[in-house]
Protein backbone atom coordinates (compact mmCIF):
# COMPACT_ATOMS: atom_id res chain seq x y z
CA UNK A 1 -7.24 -34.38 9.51
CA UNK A 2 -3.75 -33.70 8.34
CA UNK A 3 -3.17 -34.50 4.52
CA UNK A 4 -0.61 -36.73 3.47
CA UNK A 5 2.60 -34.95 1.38
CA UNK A 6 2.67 -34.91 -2.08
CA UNK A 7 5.13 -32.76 -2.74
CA UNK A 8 8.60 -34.48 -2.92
CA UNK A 9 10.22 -31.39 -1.42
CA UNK A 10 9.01 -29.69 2.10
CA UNK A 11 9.00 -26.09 3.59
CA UNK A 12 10.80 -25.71 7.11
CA UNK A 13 9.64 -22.43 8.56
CA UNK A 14 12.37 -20.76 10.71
CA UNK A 15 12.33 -18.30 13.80
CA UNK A 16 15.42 -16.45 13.10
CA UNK A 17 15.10 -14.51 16.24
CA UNK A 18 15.10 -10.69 17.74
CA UNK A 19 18.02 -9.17 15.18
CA UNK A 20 20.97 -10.25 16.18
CA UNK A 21 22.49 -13.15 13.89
CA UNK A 22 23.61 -15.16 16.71
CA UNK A 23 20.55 -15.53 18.76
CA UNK A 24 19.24 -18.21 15.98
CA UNK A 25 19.10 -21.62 17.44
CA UNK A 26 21.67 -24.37 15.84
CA UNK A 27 18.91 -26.02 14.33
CA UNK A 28 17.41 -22.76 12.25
CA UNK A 29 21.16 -22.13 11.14
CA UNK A 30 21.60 -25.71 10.14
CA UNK A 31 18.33 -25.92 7.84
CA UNK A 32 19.51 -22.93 6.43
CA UNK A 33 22.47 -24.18 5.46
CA UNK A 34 20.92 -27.49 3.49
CA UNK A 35 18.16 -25.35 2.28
CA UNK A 36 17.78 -25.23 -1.65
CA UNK A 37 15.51 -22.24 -1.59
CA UNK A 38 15.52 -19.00 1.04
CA UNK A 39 12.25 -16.96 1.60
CA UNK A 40 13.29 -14.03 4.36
CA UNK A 41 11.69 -10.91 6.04
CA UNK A 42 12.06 -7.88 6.38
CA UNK A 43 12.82 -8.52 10.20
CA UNK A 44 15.01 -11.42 9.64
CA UNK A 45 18.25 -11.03 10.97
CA UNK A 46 20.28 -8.39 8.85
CA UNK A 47 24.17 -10.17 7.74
CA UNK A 48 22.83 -13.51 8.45
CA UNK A 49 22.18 -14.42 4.71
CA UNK A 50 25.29 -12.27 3.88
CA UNK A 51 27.63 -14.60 6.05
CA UNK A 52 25.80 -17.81 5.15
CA UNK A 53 27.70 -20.63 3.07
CA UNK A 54 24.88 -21.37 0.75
CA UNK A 55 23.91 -21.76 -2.51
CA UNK A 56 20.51 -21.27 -1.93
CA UNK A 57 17.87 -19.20 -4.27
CA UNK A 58 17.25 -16.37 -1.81
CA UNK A 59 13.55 -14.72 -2.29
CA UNK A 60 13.28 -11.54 -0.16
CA UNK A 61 9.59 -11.47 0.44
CA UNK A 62 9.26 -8.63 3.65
CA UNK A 63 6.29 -6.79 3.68
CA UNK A 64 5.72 -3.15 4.79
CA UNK A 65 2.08 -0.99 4.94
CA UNK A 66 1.16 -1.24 1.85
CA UNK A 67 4.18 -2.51 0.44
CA UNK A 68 5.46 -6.58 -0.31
CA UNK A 69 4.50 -9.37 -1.87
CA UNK A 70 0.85 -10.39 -0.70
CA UNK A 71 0.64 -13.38 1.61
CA UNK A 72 -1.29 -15.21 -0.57
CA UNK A 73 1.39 -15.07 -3.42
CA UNK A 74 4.05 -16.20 -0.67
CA UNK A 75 2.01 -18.95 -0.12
CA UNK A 76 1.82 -20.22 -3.76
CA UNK A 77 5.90 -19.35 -4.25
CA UNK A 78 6.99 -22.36 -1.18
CA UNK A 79 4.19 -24.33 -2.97
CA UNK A 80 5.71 -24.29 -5.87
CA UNK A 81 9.39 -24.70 -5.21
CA UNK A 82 8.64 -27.52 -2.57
CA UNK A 83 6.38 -29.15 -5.59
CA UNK A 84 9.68 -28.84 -7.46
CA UNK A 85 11.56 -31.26 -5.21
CA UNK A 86 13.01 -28.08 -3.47
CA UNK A 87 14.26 -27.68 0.45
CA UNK A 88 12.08 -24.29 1.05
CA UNK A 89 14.19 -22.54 4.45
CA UNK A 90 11.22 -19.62 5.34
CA UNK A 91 13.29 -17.77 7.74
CA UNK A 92 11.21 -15.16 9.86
CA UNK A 93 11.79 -12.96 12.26
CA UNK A 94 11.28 -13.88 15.70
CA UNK A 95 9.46 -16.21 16.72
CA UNK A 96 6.97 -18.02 13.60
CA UNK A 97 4.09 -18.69 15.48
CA UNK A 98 4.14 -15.74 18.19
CA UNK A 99 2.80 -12.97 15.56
CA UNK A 100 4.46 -14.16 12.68
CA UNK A 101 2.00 -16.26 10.03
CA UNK A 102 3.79 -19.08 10.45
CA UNK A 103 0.83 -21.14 11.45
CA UNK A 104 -1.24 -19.78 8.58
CA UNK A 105 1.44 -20.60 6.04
CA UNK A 106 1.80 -24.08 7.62
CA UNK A 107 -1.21 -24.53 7.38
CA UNK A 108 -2.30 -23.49 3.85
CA UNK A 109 0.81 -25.97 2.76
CA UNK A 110 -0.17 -29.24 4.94
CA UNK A 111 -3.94 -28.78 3.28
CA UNK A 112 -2.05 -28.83 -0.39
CA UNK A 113 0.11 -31.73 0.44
CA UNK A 114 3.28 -30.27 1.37
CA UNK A 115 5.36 -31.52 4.24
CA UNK A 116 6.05 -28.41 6.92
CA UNK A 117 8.40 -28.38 10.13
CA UNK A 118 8.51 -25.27 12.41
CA UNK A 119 12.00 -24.52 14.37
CA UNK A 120 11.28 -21.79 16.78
CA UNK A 121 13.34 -18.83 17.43
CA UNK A 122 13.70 -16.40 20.20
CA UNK A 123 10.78 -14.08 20.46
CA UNK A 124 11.54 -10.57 20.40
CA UNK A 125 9.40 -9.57 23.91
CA UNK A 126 12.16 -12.36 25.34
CA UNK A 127 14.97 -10.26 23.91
CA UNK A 128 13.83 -7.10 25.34
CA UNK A 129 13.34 -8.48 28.61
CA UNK A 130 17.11 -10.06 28.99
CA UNK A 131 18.84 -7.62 26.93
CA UNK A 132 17.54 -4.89 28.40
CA UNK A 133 17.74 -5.46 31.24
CA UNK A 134 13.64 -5.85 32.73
CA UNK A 135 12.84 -9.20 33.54
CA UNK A 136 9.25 -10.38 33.19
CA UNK A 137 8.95 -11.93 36.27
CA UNK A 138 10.47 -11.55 39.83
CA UNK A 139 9.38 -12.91 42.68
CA UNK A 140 7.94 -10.08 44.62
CA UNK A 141 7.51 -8.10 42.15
CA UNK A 142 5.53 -10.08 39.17
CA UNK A 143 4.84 -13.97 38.83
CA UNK A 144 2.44 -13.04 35.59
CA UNK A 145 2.66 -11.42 32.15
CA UNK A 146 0.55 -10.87 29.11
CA UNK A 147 1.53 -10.10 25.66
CA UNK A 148 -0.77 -8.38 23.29
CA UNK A 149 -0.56 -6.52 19.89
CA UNK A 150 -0.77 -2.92 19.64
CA UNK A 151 -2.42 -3.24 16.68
CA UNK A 152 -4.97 -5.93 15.08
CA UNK A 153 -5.98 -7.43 12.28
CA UNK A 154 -8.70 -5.54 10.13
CA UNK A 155 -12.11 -6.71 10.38
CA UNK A 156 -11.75 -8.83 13.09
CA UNK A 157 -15.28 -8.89 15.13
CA UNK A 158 -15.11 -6.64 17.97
CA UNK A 159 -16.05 -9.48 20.40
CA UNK A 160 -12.79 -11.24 19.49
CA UNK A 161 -10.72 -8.07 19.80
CA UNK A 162 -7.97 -7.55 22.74
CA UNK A 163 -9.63 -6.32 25.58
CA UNK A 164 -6.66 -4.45 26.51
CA UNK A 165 -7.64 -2.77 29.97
CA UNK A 166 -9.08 -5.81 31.52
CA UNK A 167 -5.93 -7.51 30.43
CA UNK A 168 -3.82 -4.51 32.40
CA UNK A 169 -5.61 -5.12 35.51
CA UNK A 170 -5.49 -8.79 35.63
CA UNK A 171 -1.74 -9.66 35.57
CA UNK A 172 1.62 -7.81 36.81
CA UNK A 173 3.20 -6.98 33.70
CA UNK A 174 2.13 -6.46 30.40
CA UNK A 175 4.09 -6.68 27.02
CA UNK A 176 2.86 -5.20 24.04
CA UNK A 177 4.19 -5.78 20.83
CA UNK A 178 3.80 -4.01 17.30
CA UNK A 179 2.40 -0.65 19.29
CA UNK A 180 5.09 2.31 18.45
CA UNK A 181 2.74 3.50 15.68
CA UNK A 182 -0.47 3.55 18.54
CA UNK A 183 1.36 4.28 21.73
CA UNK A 184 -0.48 7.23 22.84
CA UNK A 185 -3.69 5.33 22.29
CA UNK A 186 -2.48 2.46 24.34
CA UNK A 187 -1.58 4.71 27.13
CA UNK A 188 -4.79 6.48 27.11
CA UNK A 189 -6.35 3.20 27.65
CA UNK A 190 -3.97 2.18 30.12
CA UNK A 191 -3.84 4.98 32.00
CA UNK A 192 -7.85 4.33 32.79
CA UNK A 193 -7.29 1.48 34.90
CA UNK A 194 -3.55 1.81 36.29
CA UNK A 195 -1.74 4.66 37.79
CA UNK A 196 0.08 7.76 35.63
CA UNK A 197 3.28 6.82 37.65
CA UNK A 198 3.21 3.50 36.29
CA UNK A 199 6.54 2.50 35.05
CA UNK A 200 7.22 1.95 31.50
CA UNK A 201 10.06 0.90 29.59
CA UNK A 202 10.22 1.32 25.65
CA UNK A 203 13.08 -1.59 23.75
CA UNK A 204 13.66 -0.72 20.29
CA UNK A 205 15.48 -2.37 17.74
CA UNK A 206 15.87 -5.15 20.35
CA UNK A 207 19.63 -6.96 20.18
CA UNK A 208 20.97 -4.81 17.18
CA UNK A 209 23.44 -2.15 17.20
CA UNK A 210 20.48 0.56 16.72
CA UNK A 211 18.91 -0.97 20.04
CA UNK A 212 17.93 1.74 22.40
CA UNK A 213 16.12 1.76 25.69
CA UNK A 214 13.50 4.32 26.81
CA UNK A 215 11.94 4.61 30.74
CA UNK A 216 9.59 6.69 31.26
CA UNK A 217 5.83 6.30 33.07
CA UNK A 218 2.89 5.72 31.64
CA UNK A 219 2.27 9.69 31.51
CA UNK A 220 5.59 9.77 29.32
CA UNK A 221 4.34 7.04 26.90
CA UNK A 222 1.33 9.20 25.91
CA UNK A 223 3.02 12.17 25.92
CA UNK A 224 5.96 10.32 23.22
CA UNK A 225 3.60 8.62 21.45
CA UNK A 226 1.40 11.59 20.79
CA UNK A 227 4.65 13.46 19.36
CA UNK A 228 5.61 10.46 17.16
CA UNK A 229 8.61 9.39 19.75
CA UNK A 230 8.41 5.96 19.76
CA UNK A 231 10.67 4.13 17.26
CA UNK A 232 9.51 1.09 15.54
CA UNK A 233 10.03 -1.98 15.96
CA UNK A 234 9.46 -1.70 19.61
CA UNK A 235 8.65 -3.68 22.70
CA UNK A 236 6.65 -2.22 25.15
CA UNK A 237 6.60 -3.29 28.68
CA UNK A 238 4.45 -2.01 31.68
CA UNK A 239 5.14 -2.91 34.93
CA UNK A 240 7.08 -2.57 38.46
CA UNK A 241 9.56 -4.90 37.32
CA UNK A 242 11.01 -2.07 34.80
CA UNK A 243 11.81 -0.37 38.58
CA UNK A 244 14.53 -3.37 38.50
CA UNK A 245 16.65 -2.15 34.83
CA UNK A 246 18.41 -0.10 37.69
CA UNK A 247 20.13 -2.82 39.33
CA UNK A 248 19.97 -5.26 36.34
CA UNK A 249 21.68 -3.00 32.83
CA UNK A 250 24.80 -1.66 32.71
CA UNK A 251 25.41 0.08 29.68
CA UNK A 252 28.53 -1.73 27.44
């Protein structure tokens, strides 16, 4: 049952997109512009505060391994301004409820009483796919896709945990996100239910100007990943439809 708002203020949690400033949606940049308080990531979209006519209190709260604010204390900061009458703008990168928290900071505000709206952003998997040039689907060539996590939370029960390799052989192309870090033990689990040969493209920094595209095969993957080749943030995707970037990318 959702609890009624007793907060006078309200948190609006934004998907700021892949990187680039201008792929946030007209509705993210407008509650950013009438928000009294900023909270932003460490993937939200670099110049996009900078270029921003605000007077907003801007809180950078991005988190690296073992570095940030914890999640728990980013919680209690919206709480707190929204309880002060305060416009909270939570801009993330992405999109907030495609690997992001959003849901479990929406959640841990609705149970205190505090009003929260979600605008969605562009995820970055979509990026990749357009911007670099390998589309997801063609018809022909793929009509599914999965995307998974390279990586997952701790201590989550191994019954609940990706099943990665039954996921490979089940659809046509497979995205995996957060995975630079474990890409050659993705690929060695890959490579036990789909061909070496199996094309593989690599997006990095998707839609900013350090965005770089690697192809390679599967082979290649496990070979860069075990030499610490794979830049982060990344989107990996696996499939015949990376045969395509040929005839779809064209460098600028």
């Amino acid at each position: 049952m959702r609890t009624l708002a007793r907060c006078q203020g309200r948190v609006v949690i934004i998907g700021g997109g892949p990187g680039d400033p201008e792929l946030i949606t007209v509705k993210g940049l407008r509650a950013l512009e009438t928000a009294d308080a900023i909270l932003y990531d460490r993937l939200a979209p670099k110049g996009l505060l900078e270029n921003l006519e605000t007077r907003a209190l801007k809180i950078y709260v991005g988190k690296r391994p073992g570095e940030g604010l914890p999640q728990e204390e980013i919680n209690r900061i919206m709480e707190n301004l929204a309880c002060r009458g305060m416009t909270v703008a939570r801009l993330k990168g992405g999109d907030p409820y495609t690997y992001g928290r959003g849901e479990e900071e929406c959640m841990y505000l609705i149970e205190r009483g505090v009003e929260c709206i979600v605008i969605p952003g562009v995820p970055s998997y979509v990026a990749a796919s357009a911007l670099h040039g390998v589309p997801l689907t063609s018809r022909g060539v793929s009509s599914s896709f999965a995307v998974v996590p390279g990586k997952e939370a701790p201590g989550k029960p191994d019954g609940r945990r990706v099943k990665l390799e039954e996921i490979a052989k089940s659809v046509d192309t497979l995205v995996i996100l957060m995975g630079a870090s474990a890409s050659a033990e993705i690929a060695e689990r890959l490579l036990k239910v789909l061909p070496p040969e199996t094309p593989v493209a690599i997006a990095s920094n998707v839609s900013t100007p350090e965005a770089e595209t690697v192809v390679t095969s599967l082979e290649g993957l496990r070979e860069l990943g075990i030499n610490g080749m794979v830049k982060s943030p990344a989107v990996i995707i696996v499939g015949e439809v990376v045969r395509l970037r040929d005839k779809l990318y064209r460098e600028a």
